[in-house]
PDB file of N, CA and C in Angstrom:
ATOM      1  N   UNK A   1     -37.121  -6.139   6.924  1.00  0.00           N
ATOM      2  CA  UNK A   1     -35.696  -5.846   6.866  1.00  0.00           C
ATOM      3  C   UNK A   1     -35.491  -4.352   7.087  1.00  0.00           C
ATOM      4  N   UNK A   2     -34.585  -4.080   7.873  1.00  0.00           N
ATOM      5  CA  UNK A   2     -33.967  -2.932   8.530  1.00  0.00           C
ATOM      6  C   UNK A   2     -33.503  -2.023   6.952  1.00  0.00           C
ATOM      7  N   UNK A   3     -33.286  -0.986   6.330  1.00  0.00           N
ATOM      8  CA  UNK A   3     -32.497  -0.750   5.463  1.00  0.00           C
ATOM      9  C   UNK A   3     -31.662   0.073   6.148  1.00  0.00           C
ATOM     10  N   UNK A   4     -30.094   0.575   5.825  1.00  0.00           N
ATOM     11  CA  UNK A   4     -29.704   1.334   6.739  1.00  0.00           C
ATOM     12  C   UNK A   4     -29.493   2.464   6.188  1.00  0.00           C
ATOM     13  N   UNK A   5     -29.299   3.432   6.570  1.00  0.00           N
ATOM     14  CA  UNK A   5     -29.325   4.905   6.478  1.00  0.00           C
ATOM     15  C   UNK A   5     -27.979   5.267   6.112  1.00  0.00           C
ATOM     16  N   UNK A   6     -27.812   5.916   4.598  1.00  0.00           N
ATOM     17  CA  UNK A   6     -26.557   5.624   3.491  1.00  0.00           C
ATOM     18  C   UNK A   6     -25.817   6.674   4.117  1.00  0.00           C
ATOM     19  N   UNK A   7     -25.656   7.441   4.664  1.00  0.00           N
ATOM     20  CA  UNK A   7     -25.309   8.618   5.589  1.00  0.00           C
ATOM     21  C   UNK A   7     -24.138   8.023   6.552  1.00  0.00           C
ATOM     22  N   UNK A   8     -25.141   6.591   7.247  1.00  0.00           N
ATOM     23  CA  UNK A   8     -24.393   6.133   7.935  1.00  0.00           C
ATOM     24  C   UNK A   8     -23.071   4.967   7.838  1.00  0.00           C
ATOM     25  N   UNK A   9     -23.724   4.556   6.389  1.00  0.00           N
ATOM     26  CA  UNK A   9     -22.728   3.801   5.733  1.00  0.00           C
ATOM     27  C   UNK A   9     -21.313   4.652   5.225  1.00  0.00           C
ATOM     28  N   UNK A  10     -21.624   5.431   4.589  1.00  0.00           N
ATOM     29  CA  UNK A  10     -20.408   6.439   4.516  1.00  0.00           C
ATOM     30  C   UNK A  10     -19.916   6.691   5.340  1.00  0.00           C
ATOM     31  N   UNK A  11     -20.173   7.329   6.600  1.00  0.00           N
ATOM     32  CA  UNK A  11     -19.218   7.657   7.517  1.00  0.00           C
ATOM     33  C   UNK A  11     -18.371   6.559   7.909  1.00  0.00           C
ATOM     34  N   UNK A  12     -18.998   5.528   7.456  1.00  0.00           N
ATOM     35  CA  UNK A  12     -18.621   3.862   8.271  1.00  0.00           C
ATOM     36  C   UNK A  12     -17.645   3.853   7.577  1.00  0.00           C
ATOM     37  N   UNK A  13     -17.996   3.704   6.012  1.00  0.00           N
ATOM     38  CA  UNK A  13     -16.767   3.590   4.798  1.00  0.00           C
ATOM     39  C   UNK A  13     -15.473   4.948   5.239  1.00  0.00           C
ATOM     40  N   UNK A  14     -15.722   6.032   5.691  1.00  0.00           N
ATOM     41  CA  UNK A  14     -14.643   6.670   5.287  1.00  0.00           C
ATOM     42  C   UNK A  14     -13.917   6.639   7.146  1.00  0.00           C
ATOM     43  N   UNK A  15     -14.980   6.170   7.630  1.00  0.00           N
ATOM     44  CA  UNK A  15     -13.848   5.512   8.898  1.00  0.00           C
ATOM     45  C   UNK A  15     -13.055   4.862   9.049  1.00  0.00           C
ATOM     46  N   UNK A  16     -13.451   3.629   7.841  1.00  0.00           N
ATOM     47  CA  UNK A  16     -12.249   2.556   7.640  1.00  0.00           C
ATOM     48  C   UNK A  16     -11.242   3.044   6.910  1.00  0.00           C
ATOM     49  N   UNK A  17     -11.230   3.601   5.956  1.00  0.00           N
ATOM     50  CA  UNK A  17     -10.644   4.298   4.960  1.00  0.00           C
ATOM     51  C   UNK A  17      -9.660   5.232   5.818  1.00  0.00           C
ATOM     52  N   UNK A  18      -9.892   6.341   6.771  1.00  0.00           N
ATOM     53  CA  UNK A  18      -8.918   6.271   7.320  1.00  0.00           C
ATOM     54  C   UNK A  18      -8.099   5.360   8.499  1.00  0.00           C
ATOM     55  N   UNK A  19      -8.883   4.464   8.704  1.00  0.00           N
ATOM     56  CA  UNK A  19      -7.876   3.684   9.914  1.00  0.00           C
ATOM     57  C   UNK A  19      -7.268   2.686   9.192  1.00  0.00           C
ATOM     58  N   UNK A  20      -7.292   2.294   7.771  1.00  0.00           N
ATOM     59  CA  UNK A  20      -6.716   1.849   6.546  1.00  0.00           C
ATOM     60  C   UNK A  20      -5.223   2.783   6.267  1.00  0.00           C
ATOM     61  N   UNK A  21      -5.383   3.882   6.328  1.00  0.00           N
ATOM     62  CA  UNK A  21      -4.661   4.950   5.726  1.00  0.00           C
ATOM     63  C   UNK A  21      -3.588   5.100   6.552  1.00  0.00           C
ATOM     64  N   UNK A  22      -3.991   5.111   8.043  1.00  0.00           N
ATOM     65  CA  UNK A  22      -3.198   5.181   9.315  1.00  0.00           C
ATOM     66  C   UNK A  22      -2.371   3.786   8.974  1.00  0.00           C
ATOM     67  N   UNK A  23      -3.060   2.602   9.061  1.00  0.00           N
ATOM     68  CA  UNK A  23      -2.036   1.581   9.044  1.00  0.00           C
ATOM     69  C   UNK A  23      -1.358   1.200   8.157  1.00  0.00           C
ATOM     70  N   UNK A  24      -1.397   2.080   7.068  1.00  0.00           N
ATOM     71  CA  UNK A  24      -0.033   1.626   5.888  1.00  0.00           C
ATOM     72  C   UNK A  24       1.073   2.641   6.352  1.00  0.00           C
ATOM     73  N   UNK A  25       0.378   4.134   6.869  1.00  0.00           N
ATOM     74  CA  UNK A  25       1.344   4.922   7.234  1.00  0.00           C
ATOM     75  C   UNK A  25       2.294   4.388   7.968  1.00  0.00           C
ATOM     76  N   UNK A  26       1.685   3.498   9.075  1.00  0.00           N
ATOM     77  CA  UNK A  26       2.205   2.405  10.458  1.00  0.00           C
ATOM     78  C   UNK A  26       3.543   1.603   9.953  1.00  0.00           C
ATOM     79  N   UNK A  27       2.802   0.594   8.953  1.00  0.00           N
ATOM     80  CA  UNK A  27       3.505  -0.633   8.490  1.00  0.00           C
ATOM     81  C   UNK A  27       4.371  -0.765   8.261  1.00  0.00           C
ATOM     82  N   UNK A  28       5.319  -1.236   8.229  1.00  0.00           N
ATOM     83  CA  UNK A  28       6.760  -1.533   7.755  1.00  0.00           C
ATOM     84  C   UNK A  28       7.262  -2.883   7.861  1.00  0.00           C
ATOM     85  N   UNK A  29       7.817  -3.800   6.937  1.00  0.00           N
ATOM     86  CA  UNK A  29       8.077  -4.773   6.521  1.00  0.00           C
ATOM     87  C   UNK A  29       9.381  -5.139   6.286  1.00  0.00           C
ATOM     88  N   UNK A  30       9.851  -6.407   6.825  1.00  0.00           N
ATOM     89  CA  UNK A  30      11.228  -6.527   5.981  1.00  0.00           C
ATOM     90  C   UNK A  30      11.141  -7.998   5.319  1.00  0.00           C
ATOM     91  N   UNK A  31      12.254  -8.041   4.507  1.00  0.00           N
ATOM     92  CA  UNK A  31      12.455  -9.058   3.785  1.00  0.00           C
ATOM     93  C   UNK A  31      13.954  -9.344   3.161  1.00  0.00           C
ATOM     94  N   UNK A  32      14.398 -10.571   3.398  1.00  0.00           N
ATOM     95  CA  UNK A  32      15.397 -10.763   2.401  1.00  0.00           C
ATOM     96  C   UNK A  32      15.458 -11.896   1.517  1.00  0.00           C
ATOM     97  N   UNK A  33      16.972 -11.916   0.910  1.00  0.00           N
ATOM     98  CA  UNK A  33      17.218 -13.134  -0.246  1.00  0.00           C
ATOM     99  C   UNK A  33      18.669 -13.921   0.045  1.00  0.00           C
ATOM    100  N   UNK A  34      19.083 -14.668  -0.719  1.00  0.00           N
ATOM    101  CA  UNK A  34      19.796 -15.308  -0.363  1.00  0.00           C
ATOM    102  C   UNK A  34      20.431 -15.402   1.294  1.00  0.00           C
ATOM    103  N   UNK A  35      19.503 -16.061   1.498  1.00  0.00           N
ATOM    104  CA  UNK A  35      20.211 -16.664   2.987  1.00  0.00           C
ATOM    105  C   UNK A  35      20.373 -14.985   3.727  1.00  0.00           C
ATOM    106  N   UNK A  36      20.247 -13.862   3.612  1.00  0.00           N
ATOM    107  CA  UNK A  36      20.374 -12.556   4.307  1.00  0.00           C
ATOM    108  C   UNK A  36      21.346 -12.294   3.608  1.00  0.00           C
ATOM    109  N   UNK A  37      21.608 -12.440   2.865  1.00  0.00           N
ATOM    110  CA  UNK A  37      22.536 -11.382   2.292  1.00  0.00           C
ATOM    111  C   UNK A  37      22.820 -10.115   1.914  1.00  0.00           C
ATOM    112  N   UNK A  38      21.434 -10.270   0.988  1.00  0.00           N
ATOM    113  CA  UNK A  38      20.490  -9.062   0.908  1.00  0.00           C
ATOM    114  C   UNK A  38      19.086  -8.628   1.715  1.00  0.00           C
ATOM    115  N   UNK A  39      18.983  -7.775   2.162  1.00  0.00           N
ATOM    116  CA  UNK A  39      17.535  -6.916   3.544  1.00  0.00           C
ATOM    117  C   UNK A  39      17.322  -5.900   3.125  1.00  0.00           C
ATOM    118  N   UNK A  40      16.172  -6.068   3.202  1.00  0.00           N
ATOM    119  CA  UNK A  40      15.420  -4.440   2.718  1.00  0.00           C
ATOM    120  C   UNK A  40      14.206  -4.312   3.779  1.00  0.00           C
ATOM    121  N   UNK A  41      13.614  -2.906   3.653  1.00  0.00           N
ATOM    122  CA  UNK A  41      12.786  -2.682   4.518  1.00  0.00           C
ATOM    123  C   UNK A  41      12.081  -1.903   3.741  1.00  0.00           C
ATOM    124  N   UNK A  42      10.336  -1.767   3.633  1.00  0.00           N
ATOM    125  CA  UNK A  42       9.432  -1.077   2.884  1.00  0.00           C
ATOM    126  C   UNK A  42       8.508  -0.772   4.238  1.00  0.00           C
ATOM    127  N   UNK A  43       7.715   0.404   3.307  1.00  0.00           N
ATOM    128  CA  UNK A  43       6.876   0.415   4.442  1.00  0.00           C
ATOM    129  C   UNK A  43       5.420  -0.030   3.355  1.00  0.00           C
ATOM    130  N   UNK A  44       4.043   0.677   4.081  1.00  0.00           N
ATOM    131  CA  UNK A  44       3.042   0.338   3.549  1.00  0.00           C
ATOM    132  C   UNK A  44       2.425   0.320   2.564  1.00  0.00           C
ATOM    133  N   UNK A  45       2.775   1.850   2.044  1.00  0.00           N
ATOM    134  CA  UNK A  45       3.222   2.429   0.687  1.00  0.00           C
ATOM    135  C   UNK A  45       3.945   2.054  -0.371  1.00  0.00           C
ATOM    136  N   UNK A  46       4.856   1.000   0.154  1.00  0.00           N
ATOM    137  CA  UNK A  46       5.586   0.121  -0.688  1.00  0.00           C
ATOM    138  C   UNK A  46       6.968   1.092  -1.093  1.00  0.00           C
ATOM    139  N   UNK A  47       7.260   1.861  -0.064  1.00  0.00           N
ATOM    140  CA  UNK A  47       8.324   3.114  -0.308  1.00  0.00           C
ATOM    141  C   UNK A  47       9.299   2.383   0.127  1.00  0.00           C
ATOM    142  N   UNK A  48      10.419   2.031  -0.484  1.00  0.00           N
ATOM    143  CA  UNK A  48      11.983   1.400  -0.023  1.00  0.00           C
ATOM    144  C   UNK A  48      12.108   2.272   1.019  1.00  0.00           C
ATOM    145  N   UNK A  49      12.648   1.581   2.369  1.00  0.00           N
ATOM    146  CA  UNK A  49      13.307   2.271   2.966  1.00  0.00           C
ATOM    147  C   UNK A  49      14.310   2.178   3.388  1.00  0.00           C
ATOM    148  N   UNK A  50      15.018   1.268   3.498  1.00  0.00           N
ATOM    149  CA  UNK A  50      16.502   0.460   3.342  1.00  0.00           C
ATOM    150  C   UNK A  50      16.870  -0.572   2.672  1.00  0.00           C
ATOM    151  N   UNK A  51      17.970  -0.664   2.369  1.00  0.00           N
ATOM    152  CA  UNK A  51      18.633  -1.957   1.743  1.00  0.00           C
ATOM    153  C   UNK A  51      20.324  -1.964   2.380  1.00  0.00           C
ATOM    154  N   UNK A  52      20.031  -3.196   2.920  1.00  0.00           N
ATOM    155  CA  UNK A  52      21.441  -3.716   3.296  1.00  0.00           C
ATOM    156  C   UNK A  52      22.011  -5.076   2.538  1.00  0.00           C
ATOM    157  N   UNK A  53      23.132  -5.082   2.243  1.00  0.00           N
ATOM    158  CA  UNK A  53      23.687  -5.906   1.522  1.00  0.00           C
ATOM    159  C   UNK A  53      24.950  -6.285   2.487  1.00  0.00           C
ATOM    160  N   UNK A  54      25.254  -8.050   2.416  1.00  0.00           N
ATOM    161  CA  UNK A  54      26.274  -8.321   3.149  1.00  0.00           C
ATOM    162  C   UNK A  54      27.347  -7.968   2.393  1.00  0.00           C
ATOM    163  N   UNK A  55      28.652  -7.471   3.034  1.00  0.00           N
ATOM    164  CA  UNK A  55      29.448  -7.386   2.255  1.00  0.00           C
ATOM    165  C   UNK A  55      30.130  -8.913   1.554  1.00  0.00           C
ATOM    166  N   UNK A  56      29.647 -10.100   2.135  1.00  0.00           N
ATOM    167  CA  UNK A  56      30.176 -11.836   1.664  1.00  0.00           C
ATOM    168  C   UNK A  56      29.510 -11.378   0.062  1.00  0.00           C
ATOM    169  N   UNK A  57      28.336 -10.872  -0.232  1.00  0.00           N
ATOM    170  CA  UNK A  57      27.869 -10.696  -1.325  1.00  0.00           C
ATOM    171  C   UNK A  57      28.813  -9.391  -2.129  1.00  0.00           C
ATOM    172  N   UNK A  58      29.185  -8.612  -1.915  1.00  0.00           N
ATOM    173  CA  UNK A  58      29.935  -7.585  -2.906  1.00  0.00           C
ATOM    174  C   UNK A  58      31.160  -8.388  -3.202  1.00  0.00           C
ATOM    175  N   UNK A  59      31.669  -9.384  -2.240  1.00  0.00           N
ATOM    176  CA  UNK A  59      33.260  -9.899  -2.258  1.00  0.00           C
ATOM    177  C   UNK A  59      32.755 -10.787  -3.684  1.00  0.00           C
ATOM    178  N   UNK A  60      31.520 -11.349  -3.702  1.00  0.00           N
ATOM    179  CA  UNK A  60      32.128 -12.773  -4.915  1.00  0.00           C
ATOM    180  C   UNK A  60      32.384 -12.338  -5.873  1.00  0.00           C
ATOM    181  N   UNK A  61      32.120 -10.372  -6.503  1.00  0.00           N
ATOM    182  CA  UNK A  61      32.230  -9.649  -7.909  1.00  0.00           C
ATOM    183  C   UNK A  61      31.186 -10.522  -8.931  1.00  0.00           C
ATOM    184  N   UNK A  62      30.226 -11.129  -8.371  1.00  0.00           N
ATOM    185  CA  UNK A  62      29.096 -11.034  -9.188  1.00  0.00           C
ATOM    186  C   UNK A  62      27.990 -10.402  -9.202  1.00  0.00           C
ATOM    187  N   UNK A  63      28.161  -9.102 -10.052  1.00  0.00           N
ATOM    188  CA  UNK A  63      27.133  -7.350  -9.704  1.00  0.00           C
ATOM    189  C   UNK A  63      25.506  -8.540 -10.167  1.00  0.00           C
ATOM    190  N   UNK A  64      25.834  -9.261 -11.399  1.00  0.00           N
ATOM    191  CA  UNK A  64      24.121  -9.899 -11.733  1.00  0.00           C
ATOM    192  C   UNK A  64      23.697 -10.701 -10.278  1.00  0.00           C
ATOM    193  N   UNK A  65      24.265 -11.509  -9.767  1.00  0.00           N
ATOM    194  CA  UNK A  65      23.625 -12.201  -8.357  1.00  0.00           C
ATOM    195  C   UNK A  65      23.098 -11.321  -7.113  1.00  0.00           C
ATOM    196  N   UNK A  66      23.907 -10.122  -6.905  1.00  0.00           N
ATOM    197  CA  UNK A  66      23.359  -8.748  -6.146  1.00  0.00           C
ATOM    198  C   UNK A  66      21.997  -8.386  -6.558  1.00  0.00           C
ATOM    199  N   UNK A  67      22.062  -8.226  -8.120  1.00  0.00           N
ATOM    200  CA  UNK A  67      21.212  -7.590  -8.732  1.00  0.00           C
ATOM    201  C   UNK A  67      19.595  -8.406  -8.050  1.00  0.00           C
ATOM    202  N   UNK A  68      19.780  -9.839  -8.515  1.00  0.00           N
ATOM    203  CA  UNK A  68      19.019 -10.640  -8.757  1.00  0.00           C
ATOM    204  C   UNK A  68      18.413 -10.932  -6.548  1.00  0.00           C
ATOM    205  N   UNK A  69      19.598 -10.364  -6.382  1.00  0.00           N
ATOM    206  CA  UNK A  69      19.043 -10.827  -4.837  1.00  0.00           C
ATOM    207  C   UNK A  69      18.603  -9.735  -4.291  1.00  0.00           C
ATOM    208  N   UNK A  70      18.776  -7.968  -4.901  1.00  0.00           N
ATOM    209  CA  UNK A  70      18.210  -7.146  -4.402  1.00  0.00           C
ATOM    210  C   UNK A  70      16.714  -7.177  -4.669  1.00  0.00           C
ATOM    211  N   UNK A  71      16.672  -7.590  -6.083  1.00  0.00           N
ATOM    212  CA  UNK A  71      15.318  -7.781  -7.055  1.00  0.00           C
ATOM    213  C   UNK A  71      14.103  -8.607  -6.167  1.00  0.00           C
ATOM    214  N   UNK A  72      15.014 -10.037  -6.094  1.00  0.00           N
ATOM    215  CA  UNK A  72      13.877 -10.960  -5.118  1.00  0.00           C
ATOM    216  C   UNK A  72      13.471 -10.830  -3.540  1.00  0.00           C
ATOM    217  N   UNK A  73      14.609 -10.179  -2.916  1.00  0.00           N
ATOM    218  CA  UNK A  73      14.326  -9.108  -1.926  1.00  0.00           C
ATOM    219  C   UNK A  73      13.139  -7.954  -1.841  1.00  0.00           C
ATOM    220  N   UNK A  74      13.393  -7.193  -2.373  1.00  0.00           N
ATOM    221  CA  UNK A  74      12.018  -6.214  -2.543  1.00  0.00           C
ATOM    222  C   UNK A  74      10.996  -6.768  -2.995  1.00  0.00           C
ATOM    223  N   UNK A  75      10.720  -7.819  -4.014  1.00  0.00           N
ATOM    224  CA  UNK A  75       9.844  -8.136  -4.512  1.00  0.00           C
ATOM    225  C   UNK A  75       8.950  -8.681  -3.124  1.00  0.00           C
ATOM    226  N   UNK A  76       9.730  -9.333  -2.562  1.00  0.00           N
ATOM    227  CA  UNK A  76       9.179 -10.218  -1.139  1.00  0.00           C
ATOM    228  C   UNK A  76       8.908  -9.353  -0.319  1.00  0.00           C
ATOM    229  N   UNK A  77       9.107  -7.948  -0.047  1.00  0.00           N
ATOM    230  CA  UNK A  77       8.603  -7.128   0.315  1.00  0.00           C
ATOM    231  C   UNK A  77       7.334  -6.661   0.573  1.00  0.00           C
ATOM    232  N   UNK A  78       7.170  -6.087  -1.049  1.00  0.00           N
ATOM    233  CA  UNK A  78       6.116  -5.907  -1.543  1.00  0.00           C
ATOM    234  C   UNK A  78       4.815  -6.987  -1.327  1.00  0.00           C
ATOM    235  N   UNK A  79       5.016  -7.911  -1.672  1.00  0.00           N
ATOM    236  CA  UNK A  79       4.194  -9.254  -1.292  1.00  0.00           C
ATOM    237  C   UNK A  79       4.002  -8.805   0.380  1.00  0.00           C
ATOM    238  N   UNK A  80       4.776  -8.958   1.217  1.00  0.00           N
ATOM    239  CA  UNK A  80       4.596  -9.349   2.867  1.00  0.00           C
ATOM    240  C   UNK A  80       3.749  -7.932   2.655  1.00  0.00           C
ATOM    241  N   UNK A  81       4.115  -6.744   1.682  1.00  0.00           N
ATOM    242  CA  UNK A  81       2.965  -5.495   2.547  1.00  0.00           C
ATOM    243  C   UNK A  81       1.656  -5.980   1.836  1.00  0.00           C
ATOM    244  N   UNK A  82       1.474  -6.468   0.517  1.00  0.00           N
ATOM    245  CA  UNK A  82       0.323  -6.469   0.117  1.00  0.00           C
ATOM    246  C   UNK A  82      -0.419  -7.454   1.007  1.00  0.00           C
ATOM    247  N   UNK A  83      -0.191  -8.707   1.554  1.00  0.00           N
ATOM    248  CA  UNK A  83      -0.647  -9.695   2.469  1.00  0.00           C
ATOM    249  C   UNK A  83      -0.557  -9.086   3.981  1.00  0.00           C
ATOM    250  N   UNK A  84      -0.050  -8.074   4.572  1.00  0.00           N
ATOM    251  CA  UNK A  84      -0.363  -7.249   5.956  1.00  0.00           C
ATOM    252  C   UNK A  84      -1.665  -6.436   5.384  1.00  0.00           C
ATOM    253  N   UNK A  85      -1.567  -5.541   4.442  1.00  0.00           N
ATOM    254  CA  UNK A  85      -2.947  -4.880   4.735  1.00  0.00           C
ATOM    255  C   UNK A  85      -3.989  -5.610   4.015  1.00  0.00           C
ATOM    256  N   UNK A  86      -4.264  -6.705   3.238  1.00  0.00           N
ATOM    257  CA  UNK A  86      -5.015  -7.551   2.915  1.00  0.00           C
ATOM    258  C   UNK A  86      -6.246  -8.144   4.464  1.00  0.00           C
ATOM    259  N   UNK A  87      -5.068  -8.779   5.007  1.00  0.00           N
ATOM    260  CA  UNK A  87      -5.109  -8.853   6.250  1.00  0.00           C
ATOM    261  C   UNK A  87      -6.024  -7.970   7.390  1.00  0.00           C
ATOM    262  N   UNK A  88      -5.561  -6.374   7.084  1.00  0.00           N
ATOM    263  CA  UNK A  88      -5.893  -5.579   7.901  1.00  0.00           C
ATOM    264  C   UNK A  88      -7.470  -5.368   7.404  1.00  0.00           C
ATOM    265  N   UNK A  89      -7.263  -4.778   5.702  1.00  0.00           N
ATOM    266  CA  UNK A  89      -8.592  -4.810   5.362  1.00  0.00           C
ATOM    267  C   UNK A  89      -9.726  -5.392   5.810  1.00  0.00           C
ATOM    268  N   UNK A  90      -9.735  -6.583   5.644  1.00  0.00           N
ATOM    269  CA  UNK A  90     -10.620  -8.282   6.120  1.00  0.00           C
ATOM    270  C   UNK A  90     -10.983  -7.543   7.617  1.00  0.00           C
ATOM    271  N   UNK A  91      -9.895  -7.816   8.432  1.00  0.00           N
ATOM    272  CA  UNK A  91     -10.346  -7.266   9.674  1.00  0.00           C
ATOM    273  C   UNK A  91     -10.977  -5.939  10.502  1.00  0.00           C
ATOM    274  N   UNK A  92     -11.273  -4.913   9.156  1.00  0.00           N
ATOM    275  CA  UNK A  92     -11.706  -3.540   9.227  1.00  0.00           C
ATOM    276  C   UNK A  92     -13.157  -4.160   8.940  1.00  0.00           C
ATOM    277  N   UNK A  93     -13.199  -4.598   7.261  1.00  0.00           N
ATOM    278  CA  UNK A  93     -14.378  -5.017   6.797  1.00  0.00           C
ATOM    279  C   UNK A  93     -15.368  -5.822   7.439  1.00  0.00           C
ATOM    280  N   UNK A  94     -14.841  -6.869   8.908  1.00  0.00           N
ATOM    281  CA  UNK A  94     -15.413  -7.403   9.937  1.00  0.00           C
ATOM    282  C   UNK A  94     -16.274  -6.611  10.743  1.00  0.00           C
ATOM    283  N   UNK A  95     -15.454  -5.419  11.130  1.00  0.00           N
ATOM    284  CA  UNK A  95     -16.024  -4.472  11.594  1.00  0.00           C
ATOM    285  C   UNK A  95     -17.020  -3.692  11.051  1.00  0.00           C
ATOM    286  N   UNK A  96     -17.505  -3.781   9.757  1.00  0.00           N
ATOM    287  CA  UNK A  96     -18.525  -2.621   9.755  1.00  0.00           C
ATOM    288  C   UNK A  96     -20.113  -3.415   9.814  1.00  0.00           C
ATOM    289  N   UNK A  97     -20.581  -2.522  10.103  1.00  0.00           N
ATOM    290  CA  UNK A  97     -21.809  -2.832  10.628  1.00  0.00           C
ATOM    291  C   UNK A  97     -22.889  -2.068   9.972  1.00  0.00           C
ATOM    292  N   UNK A  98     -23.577  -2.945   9.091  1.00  0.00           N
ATOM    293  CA  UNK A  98     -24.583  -2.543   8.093  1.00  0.00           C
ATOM    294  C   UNK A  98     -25.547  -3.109   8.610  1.00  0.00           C
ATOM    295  N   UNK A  99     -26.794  -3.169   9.447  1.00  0.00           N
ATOM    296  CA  UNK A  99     -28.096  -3.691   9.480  1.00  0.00           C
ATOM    297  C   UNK A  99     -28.513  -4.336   8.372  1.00  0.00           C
ATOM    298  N   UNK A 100     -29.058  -5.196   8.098  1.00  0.00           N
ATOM    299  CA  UNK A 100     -29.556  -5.729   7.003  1.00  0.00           C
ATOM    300  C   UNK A 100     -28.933  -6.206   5.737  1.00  0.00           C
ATOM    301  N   UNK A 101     -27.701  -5.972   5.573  1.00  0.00           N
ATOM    302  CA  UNK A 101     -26.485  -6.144   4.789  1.00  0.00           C
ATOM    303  C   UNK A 101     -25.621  -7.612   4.623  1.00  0.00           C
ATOM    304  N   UNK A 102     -25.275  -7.900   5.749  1.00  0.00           N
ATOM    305  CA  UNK A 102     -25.038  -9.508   6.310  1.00  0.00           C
ATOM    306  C   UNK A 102     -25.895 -10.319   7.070  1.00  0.00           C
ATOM    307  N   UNK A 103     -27.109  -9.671   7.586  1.00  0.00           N
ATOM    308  CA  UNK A 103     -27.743 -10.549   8.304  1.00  0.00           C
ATOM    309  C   UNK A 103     -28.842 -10.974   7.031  1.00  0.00           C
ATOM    310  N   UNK A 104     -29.462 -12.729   7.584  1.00  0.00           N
ATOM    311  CA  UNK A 104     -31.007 -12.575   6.971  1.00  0.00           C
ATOM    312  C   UNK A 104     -32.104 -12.288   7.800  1.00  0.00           C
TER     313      UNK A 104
END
């Protein structure tokens, strides 16, 4: 068995690590709730970056149903970014290449 040279594993690790870093910078996500009423947009970071609200939703004067649809809005957000770079990860982690590591 090959062992590989930890030198080279690191550089490997902090290669992914930044092309990891790059693609949350990248990412951006949207999501809404009730039927679109409420839209938001996050990015990778999970940093709000918009929220739009229909105005059909400010007219009914129920501030708790806004509340509750801005709430499940972002939340769904958050989810779609954690499942994009989940995603991305897997497909970085495909990529690295350890001699002796995955093979027998």
């Amino acid at each position: 068995m090959n062992v590989p040279n930890m030198q080279q594993i690191l550089k490997q690790a902090q290669k992914m690590q930044e092309q990891l870093q790059k693609q949350m910078e990248d990412l951006v996500v949207e999501a809404s709730a009730g039927g679109g009423m409420v839209s938001v947009r996050m990015n990778g970071q999970k940093l709000l970056l918009s929220v739009a609200i229909d105005p059909e939703a400010l007219n009914a004067n129920d501030r708790e149903m806004v509340q509750d649809l801005v709430l499940a809005a972002v939340n769904e957000a958050g989810r779609k970014v954690d499942e994009q770079l989940q995603g991305q990860m897997g497909s970085l982690a495909g990529g690295l290449k350890i001699p002796g590591l995955f093979e027998s």
